[in-house]
PDB file of N, CA and C in Angstrom:
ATOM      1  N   UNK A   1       0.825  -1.187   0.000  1.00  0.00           N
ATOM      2  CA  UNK A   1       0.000   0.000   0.000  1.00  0.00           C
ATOM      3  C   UNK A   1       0.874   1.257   0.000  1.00  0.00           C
ATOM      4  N   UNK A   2       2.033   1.459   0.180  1.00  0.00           N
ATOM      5  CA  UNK A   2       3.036   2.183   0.915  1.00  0.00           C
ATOM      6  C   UNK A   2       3.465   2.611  -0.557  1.00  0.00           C
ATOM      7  N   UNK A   3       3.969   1.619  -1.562  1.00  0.00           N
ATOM      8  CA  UNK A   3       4.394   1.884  -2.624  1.00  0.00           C
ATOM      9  C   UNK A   3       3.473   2.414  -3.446  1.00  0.00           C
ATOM     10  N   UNK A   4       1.714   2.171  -3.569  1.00  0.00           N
ATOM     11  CA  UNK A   4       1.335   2.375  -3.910  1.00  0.00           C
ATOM     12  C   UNK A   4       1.107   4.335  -4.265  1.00  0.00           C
ATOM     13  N   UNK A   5       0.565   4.517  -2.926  1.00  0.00           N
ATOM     14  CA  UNK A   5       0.688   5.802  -2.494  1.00  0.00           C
ATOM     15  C   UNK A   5       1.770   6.651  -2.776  1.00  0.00           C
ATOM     16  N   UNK A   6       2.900   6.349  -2.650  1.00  0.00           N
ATOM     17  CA  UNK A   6       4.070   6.903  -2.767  1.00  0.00           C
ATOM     18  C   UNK A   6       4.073   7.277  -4.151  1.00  0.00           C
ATOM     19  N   UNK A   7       4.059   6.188  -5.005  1.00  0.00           N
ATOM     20  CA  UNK A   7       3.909   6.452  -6.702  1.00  0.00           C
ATOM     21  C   UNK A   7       2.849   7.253  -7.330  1.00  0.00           C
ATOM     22  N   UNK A   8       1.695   7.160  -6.586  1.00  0.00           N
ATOM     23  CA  UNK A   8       0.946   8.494  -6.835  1.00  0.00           C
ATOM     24  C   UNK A   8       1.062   9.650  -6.662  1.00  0.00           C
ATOM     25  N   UNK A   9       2.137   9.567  -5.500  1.00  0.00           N
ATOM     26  CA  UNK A   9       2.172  11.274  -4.662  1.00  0.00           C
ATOM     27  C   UNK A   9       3.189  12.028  -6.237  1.00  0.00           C
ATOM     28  N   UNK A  10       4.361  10.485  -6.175  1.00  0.00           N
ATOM     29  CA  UNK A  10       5.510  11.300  -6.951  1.00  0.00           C
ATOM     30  C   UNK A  10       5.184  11.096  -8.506  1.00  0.00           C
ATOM     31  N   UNK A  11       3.882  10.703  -8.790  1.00  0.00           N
ATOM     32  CA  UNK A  11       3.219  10.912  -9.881  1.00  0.00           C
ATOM     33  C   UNK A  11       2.640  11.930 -10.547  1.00  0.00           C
ATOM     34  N   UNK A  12       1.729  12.314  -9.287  1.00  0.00           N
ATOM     35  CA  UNK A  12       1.214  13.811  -9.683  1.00  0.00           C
ATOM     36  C   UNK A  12       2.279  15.435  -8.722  1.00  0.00           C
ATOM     37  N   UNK A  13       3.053  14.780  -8.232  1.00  0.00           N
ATOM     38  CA  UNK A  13       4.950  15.795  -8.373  1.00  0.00           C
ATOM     39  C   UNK A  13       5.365  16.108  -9.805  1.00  0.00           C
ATOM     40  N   UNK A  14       5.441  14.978 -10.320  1.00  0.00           N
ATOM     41  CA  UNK A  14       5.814  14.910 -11.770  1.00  0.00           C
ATOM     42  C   UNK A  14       5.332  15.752 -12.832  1.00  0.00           C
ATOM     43  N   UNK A  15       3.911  15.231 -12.810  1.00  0.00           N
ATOM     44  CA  UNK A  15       3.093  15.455 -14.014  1.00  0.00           C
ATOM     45  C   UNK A  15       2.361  16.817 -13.561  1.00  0.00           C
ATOM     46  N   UNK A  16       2.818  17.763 -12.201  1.00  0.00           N
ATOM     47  CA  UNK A  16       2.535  19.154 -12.099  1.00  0.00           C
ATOM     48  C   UNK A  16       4.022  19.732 -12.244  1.00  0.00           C
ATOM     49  N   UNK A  17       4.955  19.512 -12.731  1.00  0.00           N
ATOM     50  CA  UNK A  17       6.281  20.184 -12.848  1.00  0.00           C
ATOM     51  C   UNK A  17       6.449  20.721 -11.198  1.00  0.00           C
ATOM     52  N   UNK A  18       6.383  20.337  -9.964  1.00  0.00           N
ATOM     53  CA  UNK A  18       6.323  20.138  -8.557  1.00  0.00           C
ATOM     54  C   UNK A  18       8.154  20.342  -8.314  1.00  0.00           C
ATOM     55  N   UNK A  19       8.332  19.084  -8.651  1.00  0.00           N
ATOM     56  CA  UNK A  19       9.370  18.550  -8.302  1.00  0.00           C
ATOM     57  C   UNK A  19      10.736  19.601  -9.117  1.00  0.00           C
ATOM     58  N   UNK A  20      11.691  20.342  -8.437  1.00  0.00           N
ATOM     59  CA  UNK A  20      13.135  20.735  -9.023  1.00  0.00           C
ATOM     60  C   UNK A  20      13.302  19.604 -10.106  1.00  0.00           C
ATOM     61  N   UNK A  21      13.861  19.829 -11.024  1.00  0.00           N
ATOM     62  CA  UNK A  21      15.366  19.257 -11.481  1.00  0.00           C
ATOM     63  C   UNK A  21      16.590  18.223 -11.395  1.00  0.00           C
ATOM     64  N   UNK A  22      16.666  19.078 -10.088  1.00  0.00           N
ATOM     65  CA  UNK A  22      18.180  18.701  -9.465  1.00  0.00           C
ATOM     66  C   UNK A  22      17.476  17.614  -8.520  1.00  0.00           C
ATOM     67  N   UNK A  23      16.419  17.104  -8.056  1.00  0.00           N
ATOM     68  CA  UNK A  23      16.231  16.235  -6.774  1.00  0.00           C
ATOM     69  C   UNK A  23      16.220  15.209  -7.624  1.00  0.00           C
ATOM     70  N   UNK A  24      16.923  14.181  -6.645  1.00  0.00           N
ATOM     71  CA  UNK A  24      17.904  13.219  -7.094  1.00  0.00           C
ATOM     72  C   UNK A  24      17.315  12.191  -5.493  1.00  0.00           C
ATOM     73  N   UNK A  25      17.381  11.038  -5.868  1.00  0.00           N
ATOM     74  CA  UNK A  25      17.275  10.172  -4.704  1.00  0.00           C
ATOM     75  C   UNK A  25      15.914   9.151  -4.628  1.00  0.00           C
ATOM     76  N   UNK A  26      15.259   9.395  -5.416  1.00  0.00           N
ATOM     77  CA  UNK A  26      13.900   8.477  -4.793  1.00  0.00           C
ATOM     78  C   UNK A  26      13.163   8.716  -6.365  1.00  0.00           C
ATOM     79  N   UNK A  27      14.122   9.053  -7.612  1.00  0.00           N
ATOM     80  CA  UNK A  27      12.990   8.830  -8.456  1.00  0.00           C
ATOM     81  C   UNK A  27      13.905   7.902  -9.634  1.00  0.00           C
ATOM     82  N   UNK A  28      13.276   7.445 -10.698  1.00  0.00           N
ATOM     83  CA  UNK A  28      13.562   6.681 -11.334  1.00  0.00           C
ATOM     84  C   UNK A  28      14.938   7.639 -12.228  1.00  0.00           C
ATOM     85  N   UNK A  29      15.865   6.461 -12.346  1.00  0.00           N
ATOM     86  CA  UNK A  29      17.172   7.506 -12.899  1.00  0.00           C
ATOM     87  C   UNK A  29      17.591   8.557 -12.600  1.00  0.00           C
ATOM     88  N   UNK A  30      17.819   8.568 -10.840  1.00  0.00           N
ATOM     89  CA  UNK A  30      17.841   9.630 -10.479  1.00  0.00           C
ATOM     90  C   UNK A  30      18.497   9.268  -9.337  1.00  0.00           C
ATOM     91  N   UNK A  31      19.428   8.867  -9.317  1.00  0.00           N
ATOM     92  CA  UNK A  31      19.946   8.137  -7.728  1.00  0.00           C
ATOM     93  C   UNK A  31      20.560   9.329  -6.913  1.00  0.00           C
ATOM     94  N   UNK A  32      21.253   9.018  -5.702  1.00  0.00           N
ATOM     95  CA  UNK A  32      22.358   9.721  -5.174  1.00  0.00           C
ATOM     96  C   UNK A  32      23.482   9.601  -5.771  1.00  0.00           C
ATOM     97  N   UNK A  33      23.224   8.226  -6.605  1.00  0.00           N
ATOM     98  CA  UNK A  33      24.778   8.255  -7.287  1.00  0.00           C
ATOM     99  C   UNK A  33      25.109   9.349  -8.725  1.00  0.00           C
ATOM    100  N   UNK A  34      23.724   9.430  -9.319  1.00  0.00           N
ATOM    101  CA  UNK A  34      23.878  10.050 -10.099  1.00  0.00           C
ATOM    102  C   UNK A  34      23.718  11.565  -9.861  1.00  0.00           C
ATOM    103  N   UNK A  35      23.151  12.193  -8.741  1.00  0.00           N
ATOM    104  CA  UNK A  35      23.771  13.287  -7.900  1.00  0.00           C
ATOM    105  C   UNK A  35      24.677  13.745  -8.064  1.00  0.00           C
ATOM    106  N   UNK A  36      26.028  12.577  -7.505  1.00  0.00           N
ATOM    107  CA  UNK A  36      26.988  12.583  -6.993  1.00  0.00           C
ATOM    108  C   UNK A  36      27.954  13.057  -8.255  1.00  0.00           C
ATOM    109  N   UNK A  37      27.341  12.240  -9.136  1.00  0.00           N
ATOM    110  CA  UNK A  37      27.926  12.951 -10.783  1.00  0.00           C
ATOM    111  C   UNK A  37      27.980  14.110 -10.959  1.00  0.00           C
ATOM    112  N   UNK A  38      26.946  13.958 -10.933  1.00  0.00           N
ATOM    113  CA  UNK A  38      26.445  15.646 -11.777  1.00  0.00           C
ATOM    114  C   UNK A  38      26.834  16.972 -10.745  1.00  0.00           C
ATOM    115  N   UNK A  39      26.945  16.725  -9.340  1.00  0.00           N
ATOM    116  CA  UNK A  39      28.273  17.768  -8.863  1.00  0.00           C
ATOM    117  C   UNK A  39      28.999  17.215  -9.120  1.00  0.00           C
ATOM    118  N   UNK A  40      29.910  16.373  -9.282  1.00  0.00           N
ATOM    119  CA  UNK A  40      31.521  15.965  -9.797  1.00  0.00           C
ATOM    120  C   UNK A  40      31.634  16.912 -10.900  1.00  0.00           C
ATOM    121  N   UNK A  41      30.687  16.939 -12.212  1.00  0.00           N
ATOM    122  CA  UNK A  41      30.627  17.383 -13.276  1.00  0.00           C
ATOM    123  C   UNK A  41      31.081  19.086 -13.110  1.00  0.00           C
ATOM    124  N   UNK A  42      29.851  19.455 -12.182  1.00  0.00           N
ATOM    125  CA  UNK A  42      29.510  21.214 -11.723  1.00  0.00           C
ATOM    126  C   UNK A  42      31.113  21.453 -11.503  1.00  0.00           C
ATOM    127  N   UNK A  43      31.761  20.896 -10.582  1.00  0.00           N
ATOM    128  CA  UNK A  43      32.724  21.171  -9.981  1.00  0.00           C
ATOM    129  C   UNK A  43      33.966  21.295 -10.860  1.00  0.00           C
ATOM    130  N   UNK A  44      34.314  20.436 -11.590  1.00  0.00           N
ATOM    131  CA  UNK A  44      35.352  20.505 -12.210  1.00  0.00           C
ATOM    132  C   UNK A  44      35.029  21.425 -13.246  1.00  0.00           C
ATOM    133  N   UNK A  45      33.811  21.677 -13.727  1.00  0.00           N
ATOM    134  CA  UNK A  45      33.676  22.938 -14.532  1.00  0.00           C
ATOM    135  C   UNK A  45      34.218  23.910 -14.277  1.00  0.00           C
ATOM    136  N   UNK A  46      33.459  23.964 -12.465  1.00  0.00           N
ATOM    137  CA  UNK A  46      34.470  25.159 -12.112  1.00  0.00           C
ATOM    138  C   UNK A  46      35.788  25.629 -12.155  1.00  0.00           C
ATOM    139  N   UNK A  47      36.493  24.452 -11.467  1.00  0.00           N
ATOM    140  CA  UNK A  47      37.701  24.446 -11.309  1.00  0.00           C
ATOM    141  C   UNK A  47      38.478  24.974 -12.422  1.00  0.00           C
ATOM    142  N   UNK A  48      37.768  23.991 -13.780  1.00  0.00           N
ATOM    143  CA  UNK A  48      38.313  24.378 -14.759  1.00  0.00           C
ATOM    144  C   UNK A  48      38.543  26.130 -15.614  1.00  0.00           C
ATOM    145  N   UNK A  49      37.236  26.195 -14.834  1.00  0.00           N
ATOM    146  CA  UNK A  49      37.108  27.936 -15.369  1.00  0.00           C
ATOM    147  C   UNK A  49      38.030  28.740 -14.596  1.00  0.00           C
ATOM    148  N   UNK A  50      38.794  28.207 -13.059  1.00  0.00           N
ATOM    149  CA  UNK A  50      39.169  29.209 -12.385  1.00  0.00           C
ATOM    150  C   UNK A  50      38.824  29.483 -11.578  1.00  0.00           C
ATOM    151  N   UNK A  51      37.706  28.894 -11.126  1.00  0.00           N
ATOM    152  CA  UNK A  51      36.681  29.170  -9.603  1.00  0.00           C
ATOM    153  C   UNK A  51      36.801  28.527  -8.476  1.00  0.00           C
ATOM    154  N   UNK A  52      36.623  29.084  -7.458  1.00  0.00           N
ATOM    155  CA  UNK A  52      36.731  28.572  -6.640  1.00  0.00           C
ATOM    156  C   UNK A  52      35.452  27.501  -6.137  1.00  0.00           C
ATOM    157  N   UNK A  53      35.564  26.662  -5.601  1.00  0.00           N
ATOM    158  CA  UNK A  53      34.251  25.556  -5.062  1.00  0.00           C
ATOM    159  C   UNK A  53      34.819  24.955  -3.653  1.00  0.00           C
ATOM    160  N   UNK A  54      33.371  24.905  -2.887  1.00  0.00           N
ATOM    161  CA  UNK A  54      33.785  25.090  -1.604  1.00  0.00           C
ATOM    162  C   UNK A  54      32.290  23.784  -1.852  1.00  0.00           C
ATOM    163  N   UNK A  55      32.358  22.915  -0.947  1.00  0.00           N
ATOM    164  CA  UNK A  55      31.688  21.758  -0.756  1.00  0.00           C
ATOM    165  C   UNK A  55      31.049  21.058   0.815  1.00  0.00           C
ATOM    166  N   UNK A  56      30.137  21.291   1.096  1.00  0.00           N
ATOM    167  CA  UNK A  56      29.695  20.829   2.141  1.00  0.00           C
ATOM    168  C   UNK A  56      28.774  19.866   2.284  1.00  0.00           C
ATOM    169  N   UNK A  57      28.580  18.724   2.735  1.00  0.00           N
ATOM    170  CA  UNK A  57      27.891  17.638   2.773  1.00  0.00           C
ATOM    171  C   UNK A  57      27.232  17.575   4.325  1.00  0.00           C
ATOM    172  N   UNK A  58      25.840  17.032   4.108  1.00  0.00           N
ATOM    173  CA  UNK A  58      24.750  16.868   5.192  1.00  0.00           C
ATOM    174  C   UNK A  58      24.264  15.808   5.155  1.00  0.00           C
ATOM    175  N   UNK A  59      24.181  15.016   6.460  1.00  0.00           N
ATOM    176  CA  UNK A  59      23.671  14.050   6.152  1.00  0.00           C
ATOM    177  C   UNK A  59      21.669  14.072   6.640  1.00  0.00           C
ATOM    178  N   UNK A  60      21.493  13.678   5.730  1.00  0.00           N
ATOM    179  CA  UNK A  60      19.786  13.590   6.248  1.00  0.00           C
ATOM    180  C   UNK A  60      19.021  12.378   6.144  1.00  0.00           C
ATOM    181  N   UNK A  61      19.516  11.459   6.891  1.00  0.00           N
ATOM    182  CA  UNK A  61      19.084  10.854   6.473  1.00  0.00           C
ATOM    183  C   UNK A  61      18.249  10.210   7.815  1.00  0.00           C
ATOM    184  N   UNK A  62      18.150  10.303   8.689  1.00  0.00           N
ATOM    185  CA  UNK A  62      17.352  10.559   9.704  1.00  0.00           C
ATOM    186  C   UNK A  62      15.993  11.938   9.503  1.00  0.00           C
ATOM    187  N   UNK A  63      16.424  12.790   8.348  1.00  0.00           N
ATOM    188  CA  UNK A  63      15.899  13.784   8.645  1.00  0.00           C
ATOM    189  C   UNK A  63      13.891  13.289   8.538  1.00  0.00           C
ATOM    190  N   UNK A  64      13.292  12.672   8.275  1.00  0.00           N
ATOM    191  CA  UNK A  64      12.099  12.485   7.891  1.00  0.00           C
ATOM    192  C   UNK A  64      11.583  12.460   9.404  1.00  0.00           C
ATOM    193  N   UNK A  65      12.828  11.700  10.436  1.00  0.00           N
ATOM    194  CA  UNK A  65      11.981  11.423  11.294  1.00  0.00           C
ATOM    195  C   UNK A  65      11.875  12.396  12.525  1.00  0.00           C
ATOM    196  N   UNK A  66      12.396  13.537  11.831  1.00  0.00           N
ATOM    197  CA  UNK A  66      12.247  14.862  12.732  1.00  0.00           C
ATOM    198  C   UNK A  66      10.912  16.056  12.503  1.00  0.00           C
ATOM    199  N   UNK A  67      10.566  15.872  10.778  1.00  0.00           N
ATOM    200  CA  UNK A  67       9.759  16.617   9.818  1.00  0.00           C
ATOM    201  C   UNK A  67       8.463  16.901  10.815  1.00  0.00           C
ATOM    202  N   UNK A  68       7.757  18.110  10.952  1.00  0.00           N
ATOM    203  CA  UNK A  68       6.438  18.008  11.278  1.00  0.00           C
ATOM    204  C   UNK A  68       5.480  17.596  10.596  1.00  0.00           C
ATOM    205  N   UNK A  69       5.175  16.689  10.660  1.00  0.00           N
ATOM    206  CA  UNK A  69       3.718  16.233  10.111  1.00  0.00           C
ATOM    207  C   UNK A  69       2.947  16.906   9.646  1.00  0.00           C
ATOM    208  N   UNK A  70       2.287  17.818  10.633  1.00  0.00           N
ATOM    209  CA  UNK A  70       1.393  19.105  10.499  1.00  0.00           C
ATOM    210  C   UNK A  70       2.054  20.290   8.729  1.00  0.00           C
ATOM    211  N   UNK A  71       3.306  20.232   9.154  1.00  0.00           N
ATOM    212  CA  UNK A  71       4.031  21.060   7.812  1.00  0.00           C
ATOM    213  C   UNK A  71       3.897  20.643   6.790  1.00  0.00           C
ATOM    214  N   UNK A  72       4.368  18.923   6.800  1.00  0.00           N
ATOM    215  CA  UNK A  72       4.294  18.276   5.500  1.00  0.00           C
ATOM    216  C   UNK A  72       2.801  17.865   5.223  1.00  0.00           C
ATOM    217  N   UNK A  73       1.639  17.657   5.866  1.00  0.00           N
ATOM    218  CA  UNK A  73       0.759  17.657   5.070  1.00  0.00           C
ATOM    219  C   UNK A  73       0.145  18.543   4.539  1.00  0.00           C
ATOM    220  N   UNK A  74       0.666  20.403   5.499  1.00  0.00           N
ATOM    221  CA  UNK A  74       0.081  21.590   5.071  1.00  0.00           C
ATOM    222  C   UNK A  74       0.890  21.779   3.127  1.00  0.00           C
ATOM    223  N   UNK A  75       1.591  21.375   2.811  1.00  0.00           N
ATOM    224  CA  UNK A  75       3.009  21.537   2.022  1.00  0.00           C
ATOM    225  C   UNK A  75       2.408  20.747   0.765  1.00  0.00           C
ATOM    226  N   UNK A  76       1.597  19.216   1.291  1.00  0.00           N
ATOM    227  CA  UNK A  76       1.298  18.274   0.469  1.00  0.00           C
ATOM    228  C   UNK A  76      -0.113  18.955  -0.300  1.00  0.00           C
ATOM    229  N   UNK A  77      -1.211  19.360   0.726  1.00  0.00           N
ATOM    230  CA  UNK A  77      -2.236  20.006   0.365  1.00  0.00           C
ATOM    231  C   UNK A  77      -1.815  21.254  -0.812  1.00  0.00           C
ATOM    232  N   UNK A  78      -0.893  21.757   0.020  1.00  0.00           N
ATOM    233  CA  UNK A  78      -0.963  22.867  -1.256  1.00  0.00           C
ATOM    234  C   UNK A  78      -0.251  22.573  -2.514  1.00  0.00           C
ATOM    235  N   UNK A  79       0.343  21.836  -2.675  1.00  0.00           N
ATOM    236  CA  UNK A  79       0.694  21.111  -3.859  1.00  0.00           C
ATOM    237  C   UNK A  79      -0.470  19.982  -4.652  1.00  0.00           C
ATOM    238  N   UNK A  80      -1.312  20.717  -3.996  1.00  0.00           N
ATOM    239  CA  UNK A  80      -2.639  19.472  -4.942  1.00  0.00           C
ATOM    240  C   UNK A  80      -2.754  18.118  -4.272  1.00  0.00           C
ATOM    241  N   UNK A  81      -2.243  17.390  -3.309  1.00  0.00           N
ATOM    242  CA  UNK A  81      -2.062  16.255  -2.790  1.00  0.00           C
ATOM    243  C   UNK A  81      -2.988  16.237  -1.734  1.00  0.00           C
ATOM    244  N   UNK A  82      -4.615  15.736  -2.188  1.00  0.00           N
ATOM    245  CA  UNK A  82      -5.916  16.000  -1.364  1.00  0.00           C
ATOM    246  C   UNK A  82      -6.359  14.595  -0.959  1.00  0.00           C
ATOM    247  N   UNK A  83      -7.497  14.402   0.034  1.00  0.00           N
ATOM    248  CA  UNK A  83      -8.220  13.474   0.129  1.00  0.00           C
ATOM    249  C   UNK A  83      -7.885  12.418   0.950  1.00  0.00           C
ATOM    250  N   UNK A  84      -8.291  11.245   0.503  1.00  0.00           N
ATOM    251  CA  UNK A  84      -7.690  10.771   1.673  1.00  0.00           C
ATOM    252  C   UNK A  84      -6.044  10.145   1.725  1.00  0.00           C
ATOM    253  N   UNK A  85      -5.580  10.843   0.900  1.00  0.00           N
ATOM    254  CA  UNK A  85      -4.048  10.477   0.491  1.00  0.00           C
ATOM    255  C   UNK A  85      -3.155  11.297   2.520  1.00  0.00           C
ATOM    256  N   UNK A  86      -4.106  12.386   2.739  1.00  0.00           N
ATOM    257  CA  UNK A  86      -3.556  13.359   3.706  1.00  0.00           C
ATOM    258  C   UNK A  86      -4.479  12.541   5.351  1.00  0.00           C
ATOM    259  N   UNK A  87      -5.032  11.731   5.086  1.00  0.00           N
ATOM    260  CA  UNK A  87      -6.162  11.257   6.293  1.00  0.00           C
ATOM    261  C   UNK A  87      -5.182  10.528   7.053  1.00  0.00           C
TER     262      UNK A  87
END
């Protein structure tokens, strides 16, 4: 049921242009690994141009289980995500 839901939420993310670009992690062809590229890529651009790049990493991966509830379903609603998807 879990997957189910989930694929709807990041269904209609999708198919409302919702979702950045750059988020990487939980969608199809879209890993952390391939993240991980595509700054590798950014970066040496820079470098290459002459720039400076300064890099900081966070881990979040605990972070869901800090999130307010109350926020993320106010967040989900207003992104069109109604009914009993929010119950």
């Amino acid at each position: 049921m879990e997957r189910i839901v989930s694929d709807k939420i990041t269904n209609h993310l999708l198919a409302n242009n919702i979702l950045h670009s750059d988020q990487h992690g939980f969608l199809k062809r879209r890993s952390t690994t391939t993240n991980l590229i595509e700054c590798f890529n950014d970066w040496t651009v820079c470098v290459q141009d002459g720039c400076q790049v300064t890099v900081v990493y966070t881990d979040f991966q605990k972070a869901f289980d800090v999130v307010s509830h109350e926020k993320l379903f106010h967040r989900l609603y207003h992104y069109g995500v109604r009914g009993n998807v929010l119950l």
